[in-house]
PDB file of N, CA and C in Angstrom:
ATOM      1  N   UNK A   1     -13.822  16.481  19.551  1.00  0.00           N
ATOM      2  CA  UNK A   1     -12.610  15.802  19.146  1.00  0.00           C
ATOM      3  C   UNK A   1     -12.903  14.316  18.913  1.00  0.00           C
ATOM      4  N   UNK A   2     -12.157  13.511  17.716  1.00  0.00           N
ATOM      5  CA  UNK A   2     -12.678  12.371  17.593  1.00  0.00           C
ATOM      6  C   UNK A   2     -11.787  11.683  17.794  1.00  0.00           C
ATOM      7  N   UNK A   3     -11.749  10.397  19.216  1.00  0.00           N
ATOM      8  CA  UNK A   3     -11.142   9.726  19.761  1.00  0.00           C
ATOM      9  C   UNK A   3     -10.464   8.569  18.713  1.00  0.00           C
ATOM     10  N   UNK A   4      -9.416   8.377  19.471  1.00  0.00           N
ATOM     11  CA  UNK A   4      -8.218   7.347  18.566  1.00  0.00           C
ATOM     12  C   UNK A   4      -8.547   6.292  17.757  1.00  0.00           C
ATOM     13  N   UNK A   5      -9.741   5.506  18.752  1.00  0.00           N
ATOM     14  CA  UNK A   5     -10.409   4.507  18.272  1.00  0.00           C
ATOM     15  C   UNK A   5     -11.145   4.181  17.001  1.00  0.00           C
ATOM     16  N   UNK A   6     -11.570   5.600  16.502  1.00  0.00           N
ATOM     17  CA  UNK A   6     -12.015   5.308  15.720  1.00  0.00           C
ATOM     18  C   UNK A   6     -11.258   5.757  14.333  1.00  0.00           C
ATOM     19  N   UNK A   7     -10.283   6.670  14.202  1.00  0.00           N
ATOM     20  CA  UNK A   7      -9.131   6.362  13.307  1.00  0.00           C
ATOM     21  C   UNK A   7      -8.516   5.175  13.345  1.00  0.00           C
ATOM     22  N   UNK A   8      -8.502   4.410  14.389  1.00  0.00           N
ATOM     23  CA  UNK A   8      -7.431   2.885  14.405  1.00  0.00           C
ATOM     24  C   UNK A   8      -8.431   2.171  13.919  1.00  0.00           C
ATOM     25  N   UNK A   9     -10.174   2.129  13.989  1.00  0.00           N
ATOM     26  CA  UNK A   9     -10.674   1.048  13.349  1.00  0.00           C
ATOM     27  C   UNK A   9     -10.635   1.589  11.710  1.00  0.00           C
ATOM     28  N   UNK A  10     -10.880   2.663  11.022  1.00  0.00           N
ATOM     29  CA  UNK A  10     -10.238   2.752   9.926  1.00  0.00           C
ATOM     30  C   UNK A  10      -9.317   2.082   9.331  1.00  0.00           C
ATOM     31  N   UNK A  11      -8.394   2.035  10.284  1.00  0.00           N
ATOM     32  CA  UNK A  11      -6.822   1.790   9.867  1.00  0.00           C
ATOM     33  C   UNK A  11      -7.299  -0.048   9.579  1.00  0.00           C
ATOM     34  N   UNK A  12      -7.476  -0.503  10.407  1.00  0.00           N
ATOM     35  CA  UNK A  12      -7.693  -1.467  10.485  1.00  0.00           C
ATOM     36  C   UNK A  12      -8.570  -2.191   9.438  1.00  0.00           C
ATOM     37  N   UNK A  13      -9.565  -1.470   8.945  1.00  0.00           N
ATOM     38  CA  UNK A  13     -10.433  -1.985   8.269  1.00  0.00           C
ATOM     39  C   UNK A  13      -9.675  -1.948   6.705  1.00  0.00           C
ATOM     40  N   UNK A  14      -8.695  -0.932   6.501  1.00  0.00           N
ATOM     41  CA  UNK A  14      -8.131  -0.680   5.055  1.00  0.00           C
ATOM     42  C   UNK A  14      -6.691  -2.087   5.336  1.00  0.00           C
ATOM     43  N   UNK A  15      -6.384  -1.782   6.487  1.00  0.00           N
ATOM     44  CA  UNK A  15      -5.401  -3.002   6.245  1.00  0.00           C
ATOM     45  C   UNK A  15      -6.126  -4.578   5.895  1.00  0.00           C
ATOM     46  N   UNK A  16      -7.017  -4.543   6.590  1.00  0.00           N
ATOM     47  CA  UNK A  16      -7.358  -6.163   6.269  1.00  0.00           C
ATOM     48  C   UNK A  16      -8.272  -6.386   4.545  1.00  0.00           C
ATOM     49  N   UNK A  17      -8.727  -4.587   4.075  1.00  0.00           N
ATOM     50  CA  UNK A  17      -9.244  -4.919   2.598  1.00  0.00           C
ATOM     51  C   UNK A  17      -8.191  -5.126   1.974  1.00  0.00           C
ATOM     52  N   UNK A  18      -6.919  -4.126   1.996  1.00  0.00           N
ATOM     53  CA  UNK A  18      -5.469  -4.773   1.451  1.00  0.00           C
ATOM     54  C   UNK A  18      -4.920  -6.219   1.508  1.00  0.00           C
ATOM     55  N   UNK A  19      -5.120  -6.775   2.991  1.00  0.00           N
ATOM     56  CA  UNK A  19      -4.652  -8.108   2.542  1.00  0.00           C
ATOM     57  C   UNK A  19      -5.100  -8.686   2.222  1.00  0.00           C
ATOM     58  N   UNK A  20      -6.600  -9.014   2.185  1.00  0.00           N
ATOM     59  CA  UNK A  20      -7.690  -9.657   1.438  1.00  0.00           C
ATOM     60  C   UNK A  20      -7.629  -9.837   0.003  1.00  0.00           C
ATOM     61  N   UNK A  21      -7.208  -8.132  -0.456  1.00  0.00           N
ATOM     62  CA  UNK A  21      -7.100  -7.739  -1.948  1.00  0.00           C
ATOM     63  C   UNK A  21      -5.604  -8.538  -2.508  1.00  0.00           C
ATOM     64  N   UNK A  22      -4.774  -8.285  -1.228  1.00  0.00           N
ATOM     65  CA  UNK A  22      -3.419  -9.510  -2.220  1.00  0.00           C
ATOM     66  C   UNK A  22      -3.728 -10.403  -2.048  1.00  0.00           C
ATOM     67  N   UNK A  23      -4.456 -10.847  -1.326  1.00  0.00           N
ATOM     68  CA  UNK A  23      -4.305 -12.927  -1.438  1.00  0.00           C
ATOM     69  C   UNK A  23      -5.222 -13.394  -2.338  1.00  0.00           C
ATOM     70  N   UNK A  24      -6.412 -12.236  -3.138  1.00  0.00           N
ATOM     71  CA  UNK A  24      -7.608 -12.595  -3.906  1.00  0.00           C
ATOM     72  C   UNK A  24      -7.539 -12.521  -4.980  1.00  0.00           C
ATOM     73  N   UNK A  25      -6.972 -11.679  -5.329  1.00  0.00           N
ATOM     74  CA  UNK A  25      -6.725 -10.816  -6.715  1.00  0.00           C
ATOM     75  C   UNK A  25      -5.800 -11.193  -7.495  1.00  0.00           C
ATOM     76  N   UNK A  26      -6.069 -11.476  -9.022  1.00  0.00           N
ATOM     77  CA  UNK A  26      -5.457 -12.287  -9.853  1.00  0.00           C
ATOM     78  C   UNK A  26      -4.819 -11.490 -10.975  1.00  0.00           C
ATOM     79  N   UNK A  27      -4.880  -9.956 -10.584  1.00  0.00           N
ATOM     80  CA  UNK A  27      -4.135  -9.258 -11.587  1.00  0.00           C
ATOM     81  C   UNK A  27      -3.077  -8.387 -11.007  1.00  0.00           C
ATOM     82  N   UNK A  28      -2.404  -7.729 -11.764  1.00  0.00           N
ATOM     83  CA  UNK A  28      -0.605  -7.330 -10.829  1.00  0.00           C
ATOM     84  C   UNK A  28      -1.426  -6.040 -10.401  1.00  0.00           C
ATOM     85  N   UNK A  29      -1.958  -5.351 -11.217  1.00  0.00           N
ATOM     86  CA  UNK A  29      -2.280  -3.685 -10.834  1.00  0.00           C
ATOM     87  C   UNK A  29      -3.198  -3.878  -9.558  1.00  0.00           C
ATOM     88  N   UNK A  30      -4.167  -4.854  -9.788  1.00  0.00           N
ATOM     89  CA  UNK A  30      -5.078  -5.039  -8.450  1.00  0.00           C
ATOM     90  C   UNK A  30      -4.293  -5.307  -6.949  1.00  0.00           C
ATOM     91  N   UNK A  31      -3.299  -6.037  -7.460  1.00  0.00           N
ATOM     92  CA  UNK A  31      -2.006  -6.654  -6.001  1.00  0.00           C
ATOM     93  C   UNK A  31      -2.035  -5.400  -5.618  1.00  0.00           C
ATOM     94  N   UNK A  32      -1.099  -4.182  -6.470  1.00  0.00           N
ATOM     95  CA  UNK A  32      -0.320  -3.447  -6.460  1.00  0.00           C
ATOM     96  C   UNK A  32      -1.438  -2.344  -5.779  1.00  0.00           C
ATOM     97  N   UNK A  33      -2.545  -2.322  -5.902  1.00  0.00           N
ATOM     98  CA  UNK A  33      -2.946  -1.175  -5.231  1.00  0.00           C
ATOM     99  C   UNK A  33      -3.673  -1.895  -4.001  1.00  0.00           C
ATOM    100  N   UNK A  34      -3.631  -2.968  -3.760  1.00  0.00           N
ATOM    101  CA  UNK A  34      -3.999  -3.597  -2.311  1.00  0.00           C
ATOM    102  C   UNK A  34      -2.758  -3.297  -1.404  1.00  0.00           C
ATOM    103  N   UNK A  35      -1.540  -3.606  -2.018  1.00  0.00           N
ATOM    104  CA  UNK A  35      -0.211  -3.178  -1.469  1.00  0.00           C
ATOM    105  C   UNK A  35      -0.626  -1.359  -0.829  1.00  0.00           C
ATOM    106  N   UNK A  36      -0.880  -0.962  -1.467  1.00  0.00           N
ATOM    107  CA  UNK A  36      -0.803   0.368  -1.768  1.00  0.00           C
ATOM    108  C   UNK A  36      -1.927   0.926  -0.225  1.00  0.00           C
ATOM    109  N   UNK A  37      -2.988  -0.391  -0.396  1.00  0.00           N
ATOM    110  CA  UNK A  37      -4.336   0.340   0.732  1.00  0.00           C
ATOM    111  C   UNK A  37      -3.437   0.127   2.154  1.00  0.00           C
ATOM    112  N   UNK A  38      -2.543  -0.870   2.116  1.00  0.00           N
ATOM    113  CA  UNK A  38      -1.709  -1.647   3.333  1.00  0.00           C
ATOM    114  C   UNK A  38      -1.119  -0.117   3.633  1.00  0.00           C
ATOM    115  N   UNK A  39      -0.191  -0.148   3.104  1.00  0.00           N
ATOM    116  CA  UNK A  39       0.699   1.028   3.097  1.00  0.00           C
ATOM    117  C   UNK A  39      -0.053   2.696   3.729  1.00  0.00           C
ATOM    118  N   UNK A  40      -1.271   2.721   2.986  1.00  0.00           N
ATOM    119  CA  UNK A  40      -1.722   3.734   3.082  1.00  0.00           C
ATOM    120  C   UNK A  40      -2.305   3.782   5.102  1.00  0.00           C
ATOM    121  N   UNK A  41      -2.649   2.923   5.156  1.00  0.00           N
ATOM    122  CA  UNK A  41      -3.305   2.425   6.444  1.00  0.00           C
ATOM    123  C   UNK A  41      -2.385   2.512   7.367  1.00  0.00           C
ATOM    124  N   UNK A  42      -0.524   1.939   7.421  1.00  0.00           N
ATOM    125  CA  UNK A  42       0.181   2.353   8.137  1.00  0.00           C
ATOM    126  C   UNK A  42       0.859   4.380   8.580  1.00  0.00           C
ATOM    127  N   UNK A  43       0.104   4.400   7.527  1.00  0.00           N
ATOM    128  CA  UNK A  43       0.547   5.836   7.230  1.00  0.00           C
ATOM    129  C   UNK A  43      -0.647   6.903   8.361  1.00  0.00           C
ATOM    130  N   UNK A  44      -1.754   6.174   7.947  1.00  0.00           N
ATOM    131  CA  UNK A  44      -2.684   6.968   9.180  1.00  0.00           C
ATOM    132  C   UNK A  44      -2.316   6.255  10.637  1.00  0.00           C
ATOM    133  N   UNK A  45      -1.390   5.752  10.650  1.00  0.00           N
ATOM    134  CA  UNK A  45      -1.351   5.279  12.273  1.00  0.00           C
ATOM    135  C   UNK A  45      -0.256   5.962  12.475  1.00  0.00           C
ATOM    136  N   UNK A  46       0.627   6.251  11.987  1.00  0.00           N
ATOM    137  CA  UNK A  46       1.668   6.689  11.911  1.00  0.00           C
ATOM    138  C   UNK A  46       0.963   8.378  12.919  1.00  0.00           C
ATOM    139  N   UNK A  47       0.409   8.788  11.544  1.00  0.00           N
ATOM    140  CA  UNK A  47      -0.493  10.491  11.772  1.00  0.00           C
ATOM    141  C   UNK A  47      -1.105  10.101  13.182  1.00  0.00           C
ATOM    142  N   UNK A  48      -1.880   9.026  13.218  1.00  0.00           N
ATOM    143  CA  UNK A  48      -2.599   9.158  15.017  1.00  0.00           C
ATOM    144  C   UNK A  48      -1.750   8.825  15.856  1.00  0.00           C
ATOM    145  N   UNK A  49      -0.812   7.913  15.730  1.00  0.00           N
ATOM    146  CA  UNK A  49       0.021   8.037  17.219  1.00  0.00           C
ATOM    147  C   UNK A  49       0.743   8.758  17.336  1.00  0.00           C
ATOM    148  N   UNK A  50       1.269  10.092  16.783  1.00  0.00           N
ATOM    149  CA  UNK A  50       1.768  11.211  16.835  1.00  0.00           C
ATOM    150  C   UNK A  50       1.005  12.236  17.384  1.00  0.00           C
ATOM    151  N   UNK A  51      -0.300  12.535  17.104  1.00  0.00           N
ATOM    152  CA  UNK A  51      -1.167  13.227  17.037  1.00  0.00           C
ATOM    153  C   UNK A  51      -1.628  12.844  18.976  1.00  0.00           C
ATOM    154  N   UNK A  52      -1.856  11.756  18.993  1.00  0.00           N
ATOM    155  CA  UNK A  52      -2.022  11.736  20.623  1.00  0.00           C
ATOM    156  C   UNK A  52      -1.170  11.339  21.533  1.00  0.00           C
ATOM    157  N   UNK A  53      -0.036  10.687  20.897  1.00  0.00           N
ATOM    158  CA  UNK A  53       0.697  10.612  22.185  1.00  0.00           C
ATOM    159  C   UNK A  53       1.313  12.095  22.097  1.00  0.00           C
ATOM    160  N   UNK A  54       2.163  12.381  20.960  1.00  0.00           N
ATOM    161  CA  UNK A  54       3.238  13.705  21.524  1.00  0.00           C
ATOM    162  C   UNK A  54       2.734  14.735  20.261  1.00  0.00           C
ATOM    163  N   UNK A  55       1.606  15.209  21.047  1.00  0.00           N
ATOM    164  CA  UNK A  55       0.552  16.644  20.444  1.00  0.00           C
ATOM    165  C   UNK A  55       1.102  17.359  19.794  1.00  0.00           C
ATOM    166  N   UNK A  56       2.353  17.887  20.190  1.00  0.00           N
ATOM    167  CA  UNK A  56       3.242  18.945  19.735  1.00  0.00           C
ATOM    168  C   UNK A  56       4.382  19.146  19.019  1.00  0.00           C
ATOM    169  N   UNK A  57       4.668  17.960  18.539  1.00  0.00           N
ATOM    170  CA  UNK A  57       5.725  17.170  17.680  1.00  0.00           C
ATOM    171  C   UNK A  57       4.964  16.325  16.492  1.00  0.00           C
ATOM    172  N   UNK A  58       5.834  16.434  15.602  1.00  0.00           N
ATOM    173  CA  UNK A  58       5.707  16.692  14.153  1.00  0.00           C
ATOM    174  C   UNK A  58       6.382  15.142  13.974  1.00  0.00           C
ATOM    175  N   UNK A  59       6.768  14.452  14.478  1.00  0.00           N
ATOM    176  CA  UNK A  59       7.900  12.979  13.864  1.00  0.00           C
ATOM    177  C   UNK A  59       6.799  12.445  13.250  1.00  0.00           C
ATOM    178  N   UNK A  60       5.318  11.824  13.735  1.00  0.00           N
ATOM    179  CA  UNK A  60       4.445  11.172  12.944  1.00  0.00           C
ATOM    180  C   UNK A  60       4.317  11.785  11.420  1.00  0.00           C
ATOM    181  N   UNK A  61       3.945  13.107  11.594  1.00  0.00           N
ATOM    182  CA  UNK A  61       3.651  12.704  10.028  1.00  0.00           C
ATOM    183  C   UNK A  61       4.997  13.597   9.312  1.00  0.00           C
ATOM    184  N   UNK A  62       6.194  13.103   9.631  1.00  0.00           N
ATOM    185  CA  UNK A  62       7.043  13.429   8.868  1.00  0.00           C
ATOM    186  C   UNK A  62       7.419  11.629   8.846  1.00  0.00           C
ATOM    187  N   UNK A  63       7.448  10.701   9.124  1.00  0.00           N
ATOM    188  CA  UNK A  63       7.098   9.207   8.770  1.00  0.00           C
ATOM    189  C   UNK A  63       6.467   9.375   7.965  1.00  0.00           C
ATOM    190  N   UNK A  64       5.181   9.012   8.033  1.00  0.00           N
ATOM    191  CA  UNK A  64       4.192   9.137   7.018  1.00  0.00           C
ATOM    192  C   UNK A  64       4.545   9.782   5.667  1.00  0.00           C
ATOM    193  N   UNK A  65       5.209  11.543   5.687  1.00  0.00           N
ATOM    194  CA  UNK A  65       5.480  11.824   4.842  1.00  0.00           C
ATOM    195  C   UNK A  65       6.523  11.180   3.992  1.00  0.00           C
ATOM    196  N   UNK A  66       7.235  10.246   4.411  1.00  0.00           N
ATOM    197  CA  UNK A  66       8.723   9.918   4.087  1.00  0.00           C
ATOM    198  C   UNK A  66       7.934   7.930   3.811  1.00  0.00           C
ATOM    199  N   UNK A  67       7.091   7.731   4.143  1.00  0.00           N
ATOM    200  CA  UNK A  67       6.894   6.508   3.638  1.00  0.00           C
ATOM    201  C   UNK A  67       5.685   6.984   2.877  1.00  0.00           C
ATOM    202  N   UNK A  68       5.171   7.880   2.730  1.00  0.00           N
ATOM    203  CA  UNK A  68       4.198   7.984   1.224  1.00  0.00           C
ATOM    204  C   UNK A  68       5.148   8.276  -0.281  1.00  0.00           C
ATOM    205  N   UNK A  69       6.696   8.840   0.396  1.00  0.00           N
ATOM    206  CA  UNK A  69       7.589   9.126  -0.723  1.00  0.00           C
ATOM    207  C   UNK A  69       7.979   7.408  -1.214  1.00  0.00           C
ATOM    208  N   UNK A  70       8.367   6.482   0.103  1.00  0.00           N
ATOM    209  CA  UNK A  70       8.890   5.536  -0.724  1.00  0.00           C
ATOM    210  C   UNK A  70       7.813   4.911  -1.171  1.00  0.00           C
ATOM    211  N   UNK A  71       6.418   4.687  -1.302  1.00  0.00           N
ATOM    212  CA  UNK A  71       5.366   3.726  -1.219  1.00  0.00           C
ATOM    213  C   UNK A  71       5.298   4.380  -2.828  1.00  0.00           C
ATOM    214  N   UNK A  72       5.213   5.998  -3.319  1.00  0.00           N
ATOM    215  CA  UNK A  72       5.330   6.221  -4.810  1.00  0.00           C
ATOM    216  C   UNK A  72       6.170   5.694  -5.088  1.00  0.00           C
ATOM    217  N   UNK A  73       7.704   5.806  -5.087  1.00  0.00           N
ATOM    218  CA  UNK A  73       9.049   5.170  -5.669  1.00  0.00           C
ATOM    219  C   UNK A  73       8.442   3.737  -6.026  1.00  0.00           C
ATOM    220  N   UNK A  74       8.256   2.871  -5.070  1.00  0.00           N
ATOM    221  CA  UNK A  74       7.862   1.752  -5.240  1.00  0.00           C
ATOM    222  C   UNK A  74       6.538   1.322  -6.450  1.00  0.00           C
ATOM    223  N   UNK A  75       5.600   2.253  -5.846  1.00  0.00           N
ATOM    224  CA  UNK A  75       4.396   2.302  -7.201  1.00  0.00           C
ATOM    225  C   UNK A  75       4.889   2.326  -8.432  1.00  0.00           C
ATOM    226  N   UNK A  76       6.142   3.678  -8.798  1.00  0.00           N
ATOM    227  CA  UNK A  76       6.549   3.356 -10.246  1.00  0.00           C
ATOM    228  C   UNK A  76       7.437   2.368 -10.649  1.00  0.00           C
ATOM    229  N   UNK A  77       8.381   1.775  -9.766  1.00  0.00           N
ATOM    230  CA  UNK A  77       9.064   0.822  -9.878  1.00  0.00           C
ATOM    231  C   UNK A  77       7.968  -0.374 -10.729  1.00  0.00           C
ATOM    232  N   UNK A  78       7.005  -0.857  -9.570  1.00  0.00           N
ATOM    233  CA  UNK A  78       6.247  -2.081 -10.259  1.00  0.00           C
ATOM    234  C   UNK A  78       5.129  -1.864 -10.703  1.00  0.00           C
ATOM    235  N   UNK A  79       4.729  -0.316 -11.343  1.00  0.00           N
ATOM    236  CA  UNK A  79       4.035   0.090 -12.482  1.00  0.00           C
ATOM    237  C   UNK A  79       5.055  -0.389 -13.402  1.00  0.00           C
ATOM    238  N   UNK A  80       6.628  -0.099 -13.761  1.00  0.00           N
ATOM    239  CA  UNK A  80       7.677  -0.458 -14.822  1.00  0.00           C
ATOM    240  C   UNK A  80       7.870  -1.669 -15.234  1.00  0.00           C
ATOM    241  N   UNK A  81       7.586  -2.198 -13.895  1.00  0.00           N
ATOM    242  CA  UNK A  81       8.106  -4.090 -13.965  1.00  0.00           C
ATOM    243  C   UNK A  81       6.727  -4.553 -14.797  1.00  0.00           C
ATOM    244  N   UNK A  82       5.534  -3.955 -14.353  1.00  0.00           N
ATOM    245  CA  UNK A  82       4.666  -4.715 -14.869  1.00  0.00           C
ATOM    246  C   UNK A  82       3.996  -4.804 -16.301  1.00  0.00           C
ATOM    247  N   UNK A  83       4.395  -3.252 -16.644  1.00  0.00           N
ATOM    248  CA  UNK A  83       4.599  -2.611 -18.111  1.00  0.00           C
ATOM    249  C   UNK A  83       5.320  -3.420 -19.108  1.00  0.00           C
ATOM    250  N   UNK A  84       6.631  -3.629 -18.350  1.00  0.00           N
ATOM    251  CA  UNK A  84       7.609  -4.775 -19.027  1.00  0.00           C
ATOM    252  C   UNK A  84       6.846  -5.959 -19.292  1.00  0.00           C
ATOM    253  N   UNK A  85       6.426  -6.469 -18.202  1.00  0.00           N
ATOM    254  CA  UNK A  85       5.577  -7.816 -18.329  1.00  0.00           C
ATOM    255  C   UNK A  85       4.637  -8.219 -19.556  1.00  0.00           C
ATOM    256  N   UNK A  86       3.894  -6.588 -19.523  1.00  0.00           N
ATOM    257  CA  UNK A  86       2.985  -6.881 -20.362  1.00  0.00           C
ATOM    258  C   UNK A  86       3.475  -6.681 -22.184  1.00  0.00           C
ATOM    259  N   UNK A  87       4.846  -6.133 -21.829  1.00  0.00           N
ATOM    260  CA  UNK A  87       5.153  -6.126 -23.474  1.00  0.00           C
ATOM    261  C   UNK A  87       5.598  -7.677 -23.926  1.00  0.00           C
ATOM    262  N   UNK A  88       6.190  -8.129 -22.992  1.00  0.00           N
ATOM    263  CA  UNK A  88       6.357  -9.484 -23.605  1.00  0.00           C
ATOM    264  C   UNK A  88       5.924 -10.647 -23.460  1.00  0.00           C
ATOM    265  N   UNK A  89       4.475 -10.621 -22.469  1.00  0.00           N
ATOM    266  CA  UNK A  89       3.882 -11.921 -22.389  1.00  0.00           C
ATOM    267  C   UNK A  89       2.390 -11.054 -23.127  1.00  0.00           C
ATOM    268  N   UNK A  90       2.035 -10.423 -22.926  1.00  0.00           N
ATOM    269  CA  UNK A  90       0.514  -9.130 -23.511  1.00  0.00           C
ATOM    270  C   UNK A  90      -0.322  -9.646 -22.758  1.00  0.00           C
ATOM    271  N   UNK A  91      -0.005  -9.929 -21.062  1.00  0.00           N
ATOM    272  CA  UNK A  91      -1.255 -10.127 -19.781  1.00  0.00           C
ATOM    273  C   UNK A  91      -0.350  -9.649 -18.851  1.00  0.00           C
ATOM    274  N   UNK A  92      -1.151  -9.521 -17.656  1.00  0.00           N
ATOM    275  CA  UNK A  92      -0.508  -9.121 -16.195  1.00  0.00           C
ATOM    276  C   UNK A  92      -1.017 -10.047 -15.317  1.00  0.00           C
ATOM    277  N   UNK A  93      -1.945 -11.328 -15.640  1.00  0.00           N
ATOM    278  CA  UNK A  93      -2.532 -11.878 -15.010  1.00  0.00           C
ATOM    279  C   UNK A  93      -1.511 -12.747 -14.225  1.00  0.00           C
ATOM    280  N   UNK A  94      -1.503 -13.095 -13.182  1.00  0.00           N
ATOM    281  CA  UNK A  94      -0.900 -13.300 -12.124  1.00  0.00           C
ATOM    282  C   UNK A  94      -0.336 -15.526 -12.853  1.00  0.00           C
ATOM    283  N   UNK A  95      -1.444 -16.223 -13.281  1.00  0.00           N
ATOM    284  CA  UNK A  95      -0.989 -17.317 -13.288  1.00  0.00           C
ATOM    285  C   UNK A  95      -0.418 -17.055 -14.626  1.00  0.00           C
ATOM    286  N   UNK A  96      -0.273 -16.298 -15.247  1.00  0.00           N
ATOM    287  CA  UNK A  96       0.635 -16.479 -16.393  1.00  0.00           C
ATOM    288  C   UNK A  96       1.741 -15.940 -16.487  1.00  0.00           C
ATOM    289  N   UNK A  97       2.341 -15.775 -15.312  1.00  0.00           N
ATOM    290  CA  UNK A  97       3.970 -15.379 -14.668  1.00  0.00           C
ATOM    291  C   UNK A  97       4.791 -16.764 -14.744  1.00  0.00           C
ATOM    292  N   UNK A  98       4.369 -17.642 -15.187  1.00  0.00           N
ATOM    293  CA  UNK A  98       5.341 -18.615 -15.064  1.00  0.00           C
ATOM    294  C   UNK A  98       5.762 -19.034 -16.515  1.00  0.00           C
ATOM    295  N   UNK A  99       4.968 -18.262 -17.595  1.00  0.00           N
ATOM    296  CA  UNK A  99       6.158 -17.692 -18.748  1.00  0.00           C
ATOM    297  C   UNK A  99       7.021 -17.303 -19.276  1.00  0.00           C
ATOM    298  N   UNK A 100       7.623 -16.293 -18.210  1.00  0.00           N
ATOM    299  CA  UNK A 100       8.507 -15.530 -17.773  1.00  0.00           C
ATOM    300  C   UNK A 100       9.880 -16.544 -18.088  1.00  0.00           C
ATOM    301  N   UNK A 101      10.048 -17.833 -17.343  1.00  0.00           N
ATOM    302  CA  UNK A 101      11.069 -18.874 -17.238  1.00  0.00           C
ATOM    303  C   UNK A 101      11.282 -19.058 -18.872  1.00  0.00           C
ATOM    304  N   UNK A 102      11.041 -18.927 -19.595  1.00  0.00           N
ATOM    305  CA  UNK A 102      11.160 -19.472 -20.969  1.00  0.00           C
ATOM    306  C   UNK A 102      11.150 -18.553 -21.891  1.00  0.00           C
TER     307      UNK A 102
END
């Protein structure tokens, strides 16, 4: 059996490439799937602290299941927004959002 620890350093290691990836990254799709590693990372903690604290109960990954539903909703949402973006400026690059105003 493979102890908690080392699913939580997983977890850990995808959350901090996610935030790394939003504070670095200069394009929307790149944000958007750093968002996405964040998200994904709460989702396996979700699955392990279910999994060892209460063995026999299902609430963890029915979380998980129910925030991988909104984390898609959200994906197509600002897949749409950014689609938009790009029809009327023709970049997604992050410093050229302040086109948008005009």
């Amino acid at each position: 059996m493979i102890h908690m620890e080392y699913y939580l350093v997983v977890s850990t290691v995808m959350m901090f490439a996610g935030i790394y990836g939003f504070f670095t990254r200069r394009n929307l799709l790149a944000i958007l799937i750093s968002v996405e590693l964040i998200l994904n990372s709460v989702d396996i903690n979700f699955a392990v602290f279910n999994r060892f604290l209460f063995p026999g109960q299902l609430e963890g990954f029915f979380f998980a299941l129910f925030a991988i539903g909104v984390s898609a909703a959200e994906t197509a949402v600002a897949i749409a927004i950014i689609i938009n973006i790009y029809r009327n400026i023709r970049n997604i690059q992050v410093k050229n959002m302040n086109e948008l105003n005009g």
